[in-house]
C-alpha atoms as a PDB file:
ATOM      1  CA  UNK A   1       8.432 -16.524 -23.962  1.00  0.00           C
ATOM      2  CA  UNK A   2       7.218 -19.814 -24.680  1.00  0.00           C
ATOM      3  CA  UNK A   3       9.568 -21.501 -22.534  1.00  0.00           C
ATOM      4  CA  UNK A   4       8.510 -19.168 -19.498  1.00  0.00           C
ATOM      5  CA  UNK A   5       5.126 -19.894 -20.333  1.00  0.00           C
ATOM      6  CA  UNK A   6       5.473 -23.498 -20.074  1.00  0.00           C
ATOM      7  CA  UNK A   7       7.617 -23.176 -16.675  1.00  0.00           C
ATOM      8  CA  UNK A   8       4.722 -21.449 -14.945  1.00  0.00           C
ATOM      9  CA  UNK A   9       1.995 -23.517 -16.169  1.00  0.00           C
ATOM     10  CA  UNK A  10       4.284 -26.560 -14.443  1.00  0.00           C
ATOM     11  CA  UNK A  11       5.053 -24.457 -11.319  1.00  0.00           C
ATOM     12  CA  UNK A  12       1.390 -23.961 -11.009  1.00  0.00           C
ATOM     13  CA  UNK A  13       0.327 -27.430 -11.951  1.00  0.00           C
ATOM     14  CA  UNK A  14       2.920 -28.313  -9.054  1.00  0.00           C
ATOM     15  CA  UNK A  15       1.864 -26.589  -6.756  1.00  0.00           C
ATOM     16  CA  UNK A  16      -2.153 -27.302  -7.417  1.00  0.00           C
ATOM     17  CA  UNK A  17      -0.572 -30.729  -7.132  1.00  0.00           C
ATOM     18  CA  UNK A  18       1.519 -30.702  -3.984  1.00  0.00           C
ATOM     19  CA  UNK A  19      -1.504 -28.982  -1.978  1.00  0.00           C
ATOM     20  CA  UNK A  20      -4.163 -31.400  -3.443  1.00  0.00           C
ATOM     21  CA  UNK A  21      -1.508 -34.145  -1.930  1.00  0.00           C
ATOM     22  CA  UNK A  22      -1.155 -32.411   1.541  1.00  0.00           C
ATOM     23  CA  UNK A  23      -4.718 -32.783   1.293  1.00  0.00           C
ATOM     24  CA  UNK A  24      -6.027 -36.283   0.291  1.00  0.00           C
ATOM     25  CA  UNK A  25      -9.280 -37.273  -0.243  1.00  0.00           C
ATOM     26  CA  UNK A  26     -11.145 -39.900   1.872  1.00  0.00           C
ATOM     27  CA  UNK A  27     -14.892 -41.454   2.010  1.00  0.00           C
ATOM     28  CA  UNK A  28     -17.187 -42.096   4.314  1.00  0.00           C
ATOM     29  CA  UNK A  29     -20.576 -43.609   4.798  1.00  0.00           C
ATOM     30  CA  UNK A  30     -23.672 -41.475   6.068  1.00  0.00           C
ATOM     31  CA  UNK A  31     -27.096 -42.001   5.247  1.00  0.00           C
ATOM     32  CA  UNK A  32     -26.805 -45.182   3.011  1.00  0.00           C
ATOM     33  CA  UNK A  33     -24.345 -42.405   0.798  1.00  0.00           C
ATOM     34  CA  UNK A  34     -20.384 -42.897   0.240  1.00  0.00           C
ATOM     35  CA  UNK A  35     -19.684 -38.944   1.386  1.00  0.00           C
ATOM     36  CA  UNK A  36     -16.545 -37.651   0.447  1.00  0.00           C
ATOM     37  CA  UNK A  37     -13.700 -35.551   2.127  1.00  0.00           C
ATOM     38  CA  UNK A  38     -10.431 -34.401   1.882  1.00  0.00           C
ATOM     39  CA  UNK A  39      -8.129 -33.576   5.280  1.00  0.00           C
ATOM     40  CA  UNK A  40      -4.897 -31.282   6.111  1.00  0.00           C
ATOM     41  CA  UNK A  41      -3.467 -32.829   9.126  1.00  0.00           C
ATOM     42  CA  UNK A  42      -0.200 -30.362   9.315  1.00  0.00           C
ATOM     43  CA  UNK A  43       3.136 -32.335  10.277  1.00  0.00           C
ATOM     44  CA  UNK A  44       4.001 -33.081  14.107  1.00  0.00           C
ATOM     45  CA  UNK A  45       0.175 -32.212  14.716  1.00  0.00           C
ATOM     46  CA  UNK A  46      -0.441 -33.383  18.536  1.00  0.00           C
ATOM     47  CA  UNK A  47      -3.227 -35.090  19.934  1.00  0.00           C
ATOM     48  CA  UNK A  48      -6.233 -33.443  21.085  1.00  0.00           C
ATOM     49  CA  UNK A  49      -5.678 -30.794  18.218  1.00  0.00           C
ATOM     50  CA  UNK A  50      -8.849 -28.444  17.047  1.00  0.00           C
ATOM     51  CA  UNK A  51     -10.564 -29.010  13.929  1.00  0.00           C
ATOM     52  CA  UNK A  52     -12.041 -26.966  11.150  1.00  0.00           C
ATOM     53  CA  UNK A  53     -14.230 -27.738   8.663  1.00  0.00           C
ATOM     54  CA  UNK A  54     -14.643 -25.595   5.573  1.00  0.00           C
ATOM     55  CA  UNK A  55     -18.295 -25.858   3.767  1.00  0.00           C
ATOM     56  CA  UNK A  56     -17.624 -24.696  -0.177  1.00  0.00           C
ATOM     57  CA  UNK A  57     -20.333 -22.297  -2.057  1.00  0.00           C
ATOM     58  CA  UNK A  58     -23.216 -23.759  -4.227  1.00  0.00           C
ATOM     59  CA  UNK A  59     -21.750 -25.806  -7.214  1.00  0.00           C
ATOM     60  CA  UNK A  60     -18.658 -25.822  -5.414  1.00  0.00           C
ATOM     61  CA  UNK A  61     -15.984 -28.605  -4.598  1.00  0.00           C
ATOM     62  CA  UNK A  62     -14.320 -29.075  -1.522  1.00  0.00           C
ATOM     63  CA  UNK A  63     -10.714 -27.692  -2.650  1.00  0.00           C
ATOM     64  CA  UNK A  64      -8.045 -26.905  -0.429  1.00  0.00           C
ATOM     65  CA  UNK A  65      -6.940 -24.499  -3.105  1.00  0.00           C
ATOM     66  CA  UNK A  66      -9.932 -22.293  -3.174  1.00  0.00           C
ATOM     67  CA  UNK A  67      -9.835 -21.848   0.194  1.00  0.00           C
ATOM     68  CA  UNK A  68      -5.938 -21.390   1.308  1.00  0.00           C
ATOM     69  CA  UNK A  69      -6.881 -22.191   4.856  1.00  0.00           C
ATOM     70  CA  UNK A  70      -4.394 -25.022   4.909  1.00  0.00           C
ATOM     71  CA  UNK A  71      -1.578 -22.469   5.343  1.00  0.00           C
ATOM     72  CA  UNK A  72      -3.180 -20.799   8.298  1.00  0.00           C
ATOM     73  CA  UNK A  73      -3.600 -24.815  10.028  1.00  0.00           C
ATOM     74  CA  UNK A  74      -0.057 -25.392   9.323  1.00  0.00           C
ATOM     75  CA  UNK A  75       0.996 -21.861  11.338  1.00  0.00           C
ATOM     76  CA  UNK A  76      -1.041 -22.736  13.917  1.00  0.00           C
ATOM     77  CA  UNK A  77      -1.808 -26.019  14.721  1.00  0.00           C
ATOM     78  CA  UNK A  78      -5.338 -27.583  13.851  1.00  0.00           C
ATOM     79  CA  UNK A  79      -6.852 -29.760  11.469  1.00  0.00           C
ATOM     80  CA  UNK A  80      -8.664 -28.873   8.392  1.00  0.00           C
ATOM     81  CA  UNK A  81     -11.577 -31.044   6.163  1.00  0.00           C
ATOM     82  CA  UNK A  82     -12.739 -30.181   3.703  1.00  0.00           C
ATOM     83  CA  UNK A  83     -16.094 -32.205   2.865  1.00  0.00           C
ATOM     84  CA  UNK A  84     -17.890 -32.575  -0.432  1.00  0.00           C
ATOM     85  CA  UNK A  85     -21.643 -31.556  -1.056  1.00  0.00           C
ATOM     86  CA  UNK A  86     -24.213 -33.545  -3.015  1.00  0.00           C
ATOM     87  CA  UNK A  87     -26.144 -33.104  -6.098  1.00  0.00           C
ATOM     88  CA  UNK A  88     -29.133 -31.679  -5.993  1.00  0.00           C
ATOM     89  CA  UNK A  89     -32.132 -31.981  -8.892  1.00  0.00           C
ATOM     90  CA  UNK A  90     -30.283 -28.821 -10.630  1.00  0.00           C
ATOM     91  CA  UNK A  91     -26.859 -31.428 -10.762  1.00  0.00           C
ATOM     92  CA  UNK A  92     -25.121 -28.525  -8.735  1.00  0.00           C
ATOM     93  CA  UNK A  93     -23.200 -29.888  -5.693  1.00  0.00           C
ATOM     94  CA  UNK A  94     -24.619 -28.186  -2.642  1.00  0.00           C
ATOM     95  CA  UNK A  95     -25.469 -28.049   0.918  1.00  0.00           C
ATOM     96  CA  UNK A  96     -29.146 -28.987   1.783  1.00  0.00           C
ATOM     97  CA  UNK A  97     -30.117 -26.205   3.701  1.00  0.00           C
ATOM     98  CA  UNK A  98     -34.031 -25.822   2.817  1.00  0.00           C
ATOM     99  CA  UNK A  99     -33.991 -23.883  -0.316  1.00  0.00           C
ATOM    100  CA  UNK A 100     -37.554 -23.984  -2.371  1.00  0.00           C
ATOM    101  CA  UNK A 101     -35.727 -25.980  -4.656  1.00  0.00           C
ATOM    102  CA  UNK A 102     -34.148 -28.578  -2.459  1.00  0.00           C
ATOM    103  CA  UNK A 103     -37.647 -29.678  -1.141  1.00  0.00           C
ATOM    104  CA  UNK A 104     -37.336 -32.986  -2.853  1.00  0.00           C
ATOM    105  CA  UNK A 105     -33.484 -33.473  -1.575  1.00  0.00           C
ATOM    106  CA  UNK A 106     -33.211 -36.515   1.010  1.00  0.00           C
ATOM    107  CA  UNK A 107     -29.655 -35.796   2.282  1.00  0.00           C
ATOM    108  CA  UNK A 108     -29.234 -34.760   5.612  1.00  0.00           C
ATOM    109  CA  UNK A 109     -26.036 -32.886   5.424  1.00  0.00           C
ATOM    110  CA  UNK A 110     -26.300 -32.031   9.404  1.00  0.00           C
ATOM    111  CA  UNK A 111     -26.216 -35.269  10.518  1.00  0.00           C
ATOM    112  CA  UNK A 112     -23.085 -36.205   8.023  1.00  0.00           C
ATOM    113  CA  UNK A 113     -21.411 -33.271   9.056  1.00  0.00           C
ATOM    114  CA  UNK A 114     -21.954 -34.694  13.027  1.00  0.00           C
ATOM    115  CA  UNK A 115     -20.916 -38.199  11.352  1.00  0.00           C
ATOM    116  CA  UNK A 116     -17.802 -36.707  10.215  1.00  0.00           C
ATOM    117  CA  UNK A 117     -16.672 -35.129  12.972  1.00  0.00           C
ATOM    118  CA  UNK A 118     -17.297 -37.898  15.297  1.00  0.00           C
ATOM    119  CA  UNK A 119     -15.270 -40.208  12.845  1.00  0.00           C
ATOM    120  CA  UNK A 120     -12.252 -37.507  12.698  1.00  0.00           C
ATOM    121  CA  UNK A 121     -12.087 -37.004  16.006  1.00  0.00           C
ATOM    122  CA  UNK A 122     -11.748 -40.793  16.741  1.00  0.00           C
ATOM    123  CA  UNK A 123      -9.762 -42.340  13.692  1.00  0.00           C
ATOM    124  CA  UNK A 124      -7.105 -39.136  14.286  1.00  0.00           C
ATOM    125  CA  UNK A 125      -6.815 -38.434  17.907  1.00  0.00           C
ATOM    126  CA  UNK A 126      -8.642 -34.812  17.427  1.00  0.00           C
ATOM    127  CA  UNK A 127     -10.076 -32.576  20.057  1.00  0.00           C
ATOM    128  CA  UNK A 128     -13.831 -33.548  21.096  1.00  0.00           C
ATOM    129  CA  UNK A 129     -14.670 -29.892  22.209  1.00  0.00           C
ATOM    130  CA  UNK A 130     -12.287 -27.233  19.965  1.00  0.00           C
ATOM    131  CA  UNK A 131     -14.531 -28.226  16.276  1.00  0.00           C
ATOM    132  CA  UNK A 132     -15.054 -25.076  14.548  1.00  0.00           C
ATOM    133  CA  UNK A 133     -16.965 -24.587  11.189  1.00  0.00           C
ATOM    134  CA  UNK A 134     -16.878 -22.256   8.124  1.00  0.00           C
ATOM    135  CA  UNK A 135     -18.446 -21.918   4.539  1.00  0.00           C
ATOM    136  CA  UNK A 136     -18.999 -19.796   1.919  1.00  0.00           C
ATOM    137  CA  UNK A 137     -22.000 -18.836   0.367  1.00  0.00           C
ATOM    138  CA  UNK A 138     -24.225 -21.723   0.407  1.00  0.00           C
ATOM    139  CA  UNK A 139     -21.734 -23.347   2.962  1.00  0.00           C
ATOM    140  CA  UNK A 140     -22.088 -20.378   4.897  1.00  0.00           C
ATOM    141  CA  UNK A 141     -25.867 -20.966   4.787  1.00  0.00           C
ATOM    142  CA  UNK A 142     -25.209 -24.060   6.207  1.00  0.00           C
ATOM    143  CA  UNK A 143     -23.493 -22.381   9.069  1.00  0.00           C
ATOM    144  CA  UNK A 144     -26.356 -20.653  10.203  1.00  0.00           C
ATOM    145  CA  UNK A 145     -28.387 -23.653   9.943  1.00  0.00           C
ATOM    146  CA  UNK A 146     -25.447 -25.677  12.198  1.00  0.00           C
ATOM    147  CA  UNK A 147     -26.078 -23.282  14.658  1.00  0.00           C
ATOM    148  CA  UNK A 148     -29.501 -23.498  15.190  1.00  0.00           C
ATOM    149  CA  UNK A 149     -29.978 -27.682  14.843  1.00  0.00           C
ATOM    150  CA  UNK A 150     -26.861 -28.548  16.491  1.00  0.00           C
ATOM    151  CA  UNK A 151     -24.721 -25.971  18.288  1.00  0.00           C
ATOM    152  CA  UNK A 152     -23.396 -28.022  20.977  1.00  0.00           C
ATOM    153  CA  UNK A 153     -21.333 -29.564  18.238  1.00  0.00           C
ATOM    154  CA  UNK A 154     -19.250 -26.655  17.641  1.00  0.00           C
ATOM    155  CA  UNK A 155     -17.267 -24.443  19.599  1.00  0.00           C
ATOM    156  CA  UNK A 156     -17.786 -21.337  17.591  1.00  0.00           C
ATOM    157  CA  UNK A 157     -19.335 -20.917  13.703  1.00  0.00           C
ATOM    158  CA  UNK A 158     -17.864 -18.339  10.918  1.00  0.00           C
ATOM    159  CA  UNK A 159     -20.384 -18.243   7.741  1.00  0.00           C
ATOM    160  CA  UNK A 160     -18.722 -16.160   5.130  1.00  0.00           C
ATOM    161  CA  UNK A 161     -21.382 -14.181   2.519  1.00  0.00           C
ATOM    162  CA  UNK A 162     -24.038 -16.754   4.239  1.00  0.00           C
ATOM    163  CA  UNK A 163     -27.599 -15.735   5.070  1.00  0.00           C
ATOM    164  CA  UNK A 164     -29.998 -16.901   7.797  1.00  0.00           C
ATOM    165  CA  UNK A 165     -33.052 -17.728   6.292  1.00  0.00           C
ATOM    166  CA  UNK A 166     -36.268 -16.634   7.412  1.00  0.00           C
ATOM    167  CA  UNK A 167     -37.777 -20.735   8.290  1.00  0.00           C
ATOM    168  CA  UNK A 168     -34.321 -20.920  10.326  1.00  0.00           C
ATOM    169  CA  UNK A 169     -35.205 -18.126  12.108  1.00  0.00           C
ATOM    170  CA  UNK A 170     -38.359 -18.550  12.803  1.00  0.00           C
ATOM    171  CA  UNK A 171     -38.002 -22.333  13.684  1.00  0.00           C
ATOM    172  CA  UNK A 172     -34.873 -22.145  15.859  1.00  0.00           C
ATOM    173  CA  UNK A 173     -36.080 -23.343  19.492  1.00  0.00           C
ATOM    174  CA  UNK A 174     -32.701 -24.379  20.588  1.00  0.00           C
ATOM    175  CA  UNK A 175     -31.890 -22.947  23.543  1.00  0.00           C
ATOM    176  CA  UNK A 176     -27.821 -23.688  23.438  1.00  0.00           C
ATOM    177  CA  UNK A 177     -25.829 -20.423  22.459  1.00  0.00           C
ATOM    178  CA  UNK A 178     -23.040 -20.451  20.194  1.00  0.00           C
ATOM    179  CA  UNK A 179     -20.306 -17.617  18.850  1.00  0.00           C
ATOM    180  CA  UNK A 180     -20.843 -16.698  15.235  1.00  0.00           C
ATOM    181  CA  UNK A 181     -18.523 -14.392  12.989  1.00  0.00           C
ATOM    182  CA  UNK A 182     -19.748 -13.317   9.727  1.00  0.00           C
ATOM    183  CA  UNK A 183     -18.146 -11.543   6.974  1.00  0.00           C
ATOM    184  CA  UNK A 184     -19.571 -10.361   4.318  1.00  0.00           C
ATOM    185  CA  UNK A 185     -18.997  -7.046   1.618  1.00  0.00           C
ATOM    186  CA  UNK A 186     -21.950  -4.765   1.186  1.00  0.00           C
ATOM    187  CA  UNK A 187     -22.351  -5.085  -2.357  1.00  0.00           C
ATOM    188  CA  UNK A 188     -23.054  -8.589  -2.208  1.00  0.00           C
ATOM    189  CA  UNK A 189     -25.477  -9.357  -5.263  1.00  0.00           C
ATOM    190  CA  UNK A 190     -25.544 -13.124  -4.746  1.00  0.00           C
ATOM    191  CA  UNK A 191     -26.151 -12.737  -0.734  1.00  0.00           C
ATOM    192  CA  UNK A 192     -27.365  -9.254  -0.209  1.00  0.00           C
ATOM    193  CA  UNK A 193     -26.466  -7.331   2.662  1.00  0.00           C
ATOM    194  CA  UNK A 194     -29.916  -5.876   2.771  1.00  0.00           C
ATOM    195  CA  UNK A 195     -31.305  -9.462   2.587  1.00  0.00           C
ATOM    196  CA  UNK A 196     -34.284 -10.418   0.456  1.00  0.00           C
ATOM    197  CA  UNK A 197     -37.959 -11.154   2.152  1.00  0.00           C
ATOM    198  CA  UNK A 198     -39.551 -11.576  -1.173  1.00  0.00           C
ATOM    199  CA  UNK A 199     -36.831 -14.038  -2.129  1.00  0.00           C
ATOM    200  CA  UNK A 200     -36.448 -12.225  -5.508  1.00  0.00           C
ATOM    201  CA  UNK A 201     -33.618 -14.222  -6.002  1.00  0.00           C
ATOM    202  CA  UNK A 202     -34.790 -17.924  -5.776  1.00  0.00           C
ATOM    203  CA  UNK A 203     -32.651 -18.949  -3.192  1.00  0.00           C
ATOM    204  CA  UNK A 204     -35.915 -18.661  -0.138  1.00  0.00           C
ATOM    205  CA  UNK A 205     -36.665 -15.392   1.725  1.00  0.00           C
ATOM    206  CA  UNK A 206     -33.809 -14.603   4.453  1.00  0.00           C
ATOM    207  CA  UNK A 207     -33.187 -11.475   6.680  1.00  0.00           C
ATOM    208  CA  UNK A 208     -30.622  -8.766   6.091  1.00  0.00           C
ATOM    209  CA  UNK A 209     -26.666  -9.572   7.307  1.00  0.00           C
ATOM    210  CA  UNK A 210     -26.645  -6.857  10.374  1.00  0.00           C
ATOM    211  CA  UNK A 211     -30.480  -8.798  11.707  1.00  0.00           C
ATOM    212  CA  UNK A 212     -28.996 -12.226  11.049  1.00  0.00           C
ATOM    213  CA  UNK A 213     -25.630 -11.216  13.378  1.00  0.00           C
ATOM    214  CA  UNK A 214     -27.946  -9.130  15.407  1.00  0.00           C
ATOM    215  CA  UNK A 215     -30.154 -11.976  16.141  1.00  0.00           C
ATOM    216  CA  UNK A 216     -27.289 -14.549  17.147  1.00  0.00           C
ATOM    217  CA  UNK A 217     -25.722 -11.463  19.426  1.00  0.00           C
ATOM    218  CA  UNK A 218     -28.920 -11.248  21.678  1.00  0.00           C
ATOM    219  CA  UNK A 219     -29.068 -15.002  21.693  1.00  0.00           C
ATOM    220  CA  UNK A 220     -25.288 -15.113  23.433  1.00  0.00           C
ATOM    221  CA  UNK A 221     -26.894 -12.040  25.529  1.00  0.00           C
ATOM    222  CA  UNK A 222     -24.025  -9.948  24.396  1.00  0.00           C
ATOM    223  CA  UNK A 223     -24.178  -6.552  26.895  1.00  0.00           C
ATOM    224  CA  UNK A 224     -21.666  -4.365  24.833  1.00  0.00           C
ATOM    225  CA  UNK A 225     -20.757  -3.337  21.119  1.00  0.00           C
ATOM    226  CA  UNK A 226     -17.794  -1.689  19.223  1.00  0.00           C
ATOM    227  CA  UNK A 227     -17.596  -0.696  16.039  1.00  0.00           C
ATOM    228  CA  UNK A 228     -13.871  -0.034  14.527  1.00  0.00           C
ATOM    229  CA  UNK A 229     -12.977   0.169  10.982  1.00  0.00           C
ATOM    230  CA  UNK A 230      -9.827  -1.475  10.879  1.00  0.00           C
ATOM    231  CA  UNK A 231      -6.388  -0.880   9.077  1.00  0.00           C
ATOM    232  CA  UNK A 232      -6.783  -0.967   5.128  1.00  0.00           C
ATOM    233  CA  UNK A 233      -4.597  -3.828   3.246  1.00  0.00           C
ATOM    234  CA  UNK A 234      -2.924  -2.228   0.496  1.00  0.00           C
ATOM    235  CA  UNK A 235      -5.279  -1.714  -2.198  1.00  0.00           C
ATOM    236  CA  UNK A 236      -7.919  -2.985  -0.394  1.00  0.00           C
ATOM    237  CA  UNK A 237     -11.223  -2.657   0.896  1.00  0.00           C
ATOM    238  CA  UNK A 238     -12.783  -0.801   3.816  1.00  0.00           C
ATOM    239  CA  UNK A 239     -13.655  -3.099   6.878  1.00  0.00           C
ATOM    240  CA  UNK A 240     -15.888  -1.999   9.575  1.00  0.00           C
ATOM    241  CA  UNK A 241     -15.896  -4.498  12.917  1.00  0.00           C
ATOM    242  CA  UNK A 242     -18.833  -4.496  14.347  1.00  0.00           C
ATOM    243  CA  UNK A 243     -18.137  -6.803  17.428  1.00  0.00           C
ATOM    244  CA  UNK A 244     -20.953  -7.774  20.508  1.00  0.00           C
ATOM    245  CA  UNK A 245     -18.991  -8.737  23.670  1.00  0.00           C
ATOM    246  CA  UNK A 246     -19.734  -9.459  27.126  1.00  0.00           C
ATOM    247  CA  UNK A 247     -22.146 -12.181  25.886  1.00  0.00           C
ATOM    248  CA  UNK A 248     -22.618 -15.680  28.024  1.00  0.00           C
ATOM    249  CA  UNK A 249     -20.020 -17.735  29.151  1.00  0.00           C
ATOM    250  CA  UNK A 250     -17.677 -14.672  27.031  1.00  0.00           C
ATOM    251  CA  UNK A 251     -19.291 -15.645  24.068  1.00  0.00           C
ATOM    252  CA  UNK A 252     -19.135 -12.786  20.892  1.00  0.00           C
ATOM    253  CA  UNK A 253     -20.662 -12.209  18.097  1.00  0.00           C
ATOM    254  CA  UNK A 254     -18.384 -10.435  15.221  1.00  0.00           C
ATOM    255  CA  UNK A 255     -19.131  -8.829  11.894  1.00  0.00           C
ATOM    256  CA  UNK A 256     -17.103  -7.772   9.223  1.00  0.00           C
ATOM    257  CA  UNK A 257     -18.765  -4.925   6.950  1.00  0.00           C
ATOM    258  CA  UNK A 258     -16.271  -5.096   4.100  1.00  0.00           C
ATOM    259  CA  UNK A 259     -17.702  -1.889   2.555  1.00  0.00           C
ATOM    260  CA  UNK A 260     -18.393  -2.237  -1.380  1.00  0.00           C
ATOM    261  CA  UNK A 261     -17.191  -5.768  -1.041  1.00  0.00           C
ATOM    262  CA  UNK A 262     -18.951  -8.393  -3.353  1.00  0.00           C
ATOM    263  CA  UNK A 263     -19.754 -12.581  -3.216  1.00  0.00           C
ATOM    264  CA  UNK A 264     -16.147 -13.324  -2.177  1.00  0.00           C
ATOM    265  CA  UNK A 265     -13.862 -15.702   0.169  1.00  0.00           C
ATOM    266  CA  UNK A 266     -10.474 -14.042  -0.696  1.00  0.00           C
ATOM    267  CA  UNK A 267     -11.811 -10.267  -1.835  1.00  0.00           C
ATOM    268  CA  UNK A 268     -12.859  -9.548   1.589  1.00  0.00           C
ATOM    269  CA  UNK A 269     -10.525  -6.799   2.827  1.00  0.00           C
ATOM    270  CA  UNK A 270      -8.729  -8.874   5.239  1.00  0.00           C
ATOM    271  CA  UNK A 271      -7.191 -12.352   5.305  1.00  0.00           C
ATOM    272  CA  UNK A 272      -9.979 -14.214   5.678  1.00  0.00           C
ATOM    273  CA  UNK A 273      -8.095 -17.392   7.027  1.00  0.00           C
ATOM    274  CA  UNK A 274      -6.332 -15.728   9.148  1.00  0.00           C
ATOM    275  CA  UNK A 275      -9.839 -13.378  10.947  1.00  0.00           C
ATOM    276  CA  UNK A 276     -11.618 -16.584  11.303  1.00  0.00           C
ATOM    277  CA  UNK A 277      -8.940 -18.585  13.300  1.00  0.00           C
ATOM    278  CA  UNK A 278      -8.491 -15.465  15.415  1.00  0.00           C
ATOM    279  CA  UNK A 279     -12.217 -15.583  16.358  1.00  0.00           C
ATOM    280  CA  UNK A 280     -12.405 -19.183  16.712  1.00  0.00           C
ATOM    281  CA  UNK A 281      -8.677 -19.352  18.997  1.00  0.00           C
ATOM    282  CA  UNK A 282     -10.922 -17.552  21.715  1.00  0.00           C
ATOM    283  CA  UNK A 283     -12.973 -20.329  22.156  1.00  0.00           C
ATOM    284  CA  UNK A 284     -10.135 -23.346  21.823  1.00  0.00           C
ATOM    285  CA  UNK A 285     -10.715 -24.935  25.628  1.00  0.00           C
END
């Protein structure tokens, strides 16, 4: 027993290791800060190939590992960073995205985000116009932030158990629509569905999951909805798709009601990896 033990804690360890070397880490200066990143360019990968960043939860780490999305690039063909958040005054590495307590936070992760890109797309040959971006949680905040300050950036956005705060909201002037695909589980304590005006929970007062989608449908000027609850995984959860079609240029807006579904990436009812590159394929050019 001890000897199987052993084996699996080195098969693990292996394979923790192997990934982590598929994926290895790089820095880069932005705003008088050495930012770090680490980058899944899948073998034979030609040029012009889309990219994907993937924005980790609050606390977080930018791990390949946490996110298994470098299986889904390898199957089908794009890129994948995975960038590193700062500190803020908690210690807690994290996307600045406005809460009350990151009022005192200087870093601008927008612009290193932009910084990155532009430096990805030139040092390794990828596309300029197929960049897609996901997070989780707090990455997922940051999502909803991308798409307000800078959605010509991006080709399409997929925030998973984000919110979209009320100051976003209320501030967003920019005119430039942008597809957006949110999933998120109903029972959600951390990011409630329902959202949280009176920002009970710390994090700054944001609108409910169905208003934030809602609002980013009727931005695209999406004409038509459908709502399907798709095939269950085995033991898994109920999904409802709520999808908004028909929108500008065929932009859509998608949502993913993963029905008692809590503050998860992989818990979601569906492969997440594998829903968010078959929202964000629509929009490679």
């Amino acid at each position: 027993m001890k000897y199987l033990l052993h084996s699996l804690s080195c098969l693990l360890l292996f394979a923790a290791g192997t990934c982590l070397a598929q994926t290895p880490g790089h820095t880069l200066r932005s705003g008088g800060i050495d930012r770090t990143y680490r980058l899944h360019l899948p073998e034979g990968l030609p040029d012009g190939a889309p990219l994907v960043i993937v924005l980790h939860g609050y606390g977080g780490q930018g791990d390949p590992e946490r996110f298994d999305m470098n299986r889904v690039a390898d199957r089908h063909g794009f890129a994948v960073c995975y960038p590193q958040g700062e500190r803020d005054g908690r210690g807690k590495t994290c996307w600045n995205v406005g809460y009350p307590f990151q009022a005192d936070m200087a870093v601008d992760d927008v612009r290193f985000l932009s910084e990155l890109i532009r430096h990805l797309q030139k040092k390794h040959g990828l596309s300029r116009r197929n960049v897609f971006c996901t997070g989780m949680s707090n990455g997922g905040d940051m999502c909803y932030l991308l798409a307000s300050r800078c959605p010509e950036t991006y080709a399409a956005l997929g925030p998973v158990a984000g919110f979209m705060s009320v100051e976003i909201l209320r501030s967003d002037r920019n005119p430039h629509p942008i597809p957006l695909f949110e999933i998120h589980g109903t029972e959600d304590r951390t990011t409630r569905w329902e959202g949280d005006l009176g920002n009970e929970g710390g994090w700054g007062a944001y609108v409910s999951v169905p208003t934030a989608v809602g609002y980013w449908a009727a931005k695209n000027k999406c004409l038509a909805e459908r709502v399907d609850t798709l095939p269950s995984r085995p033991g898994g959860l109920q999904v409802i798709a709520h999808r908004y079609t028909e929108g500008t240029d065929g932009n859509e807006v998608w949502l993913y009601e993963t029905v008692g579904g809590k503050h998860s990436w992989k818990e979601t009812g569906v492969d997440t990896g594998e829903e968010l590159w078959k929202f964000f394929s629509r929009y490679v050019r």
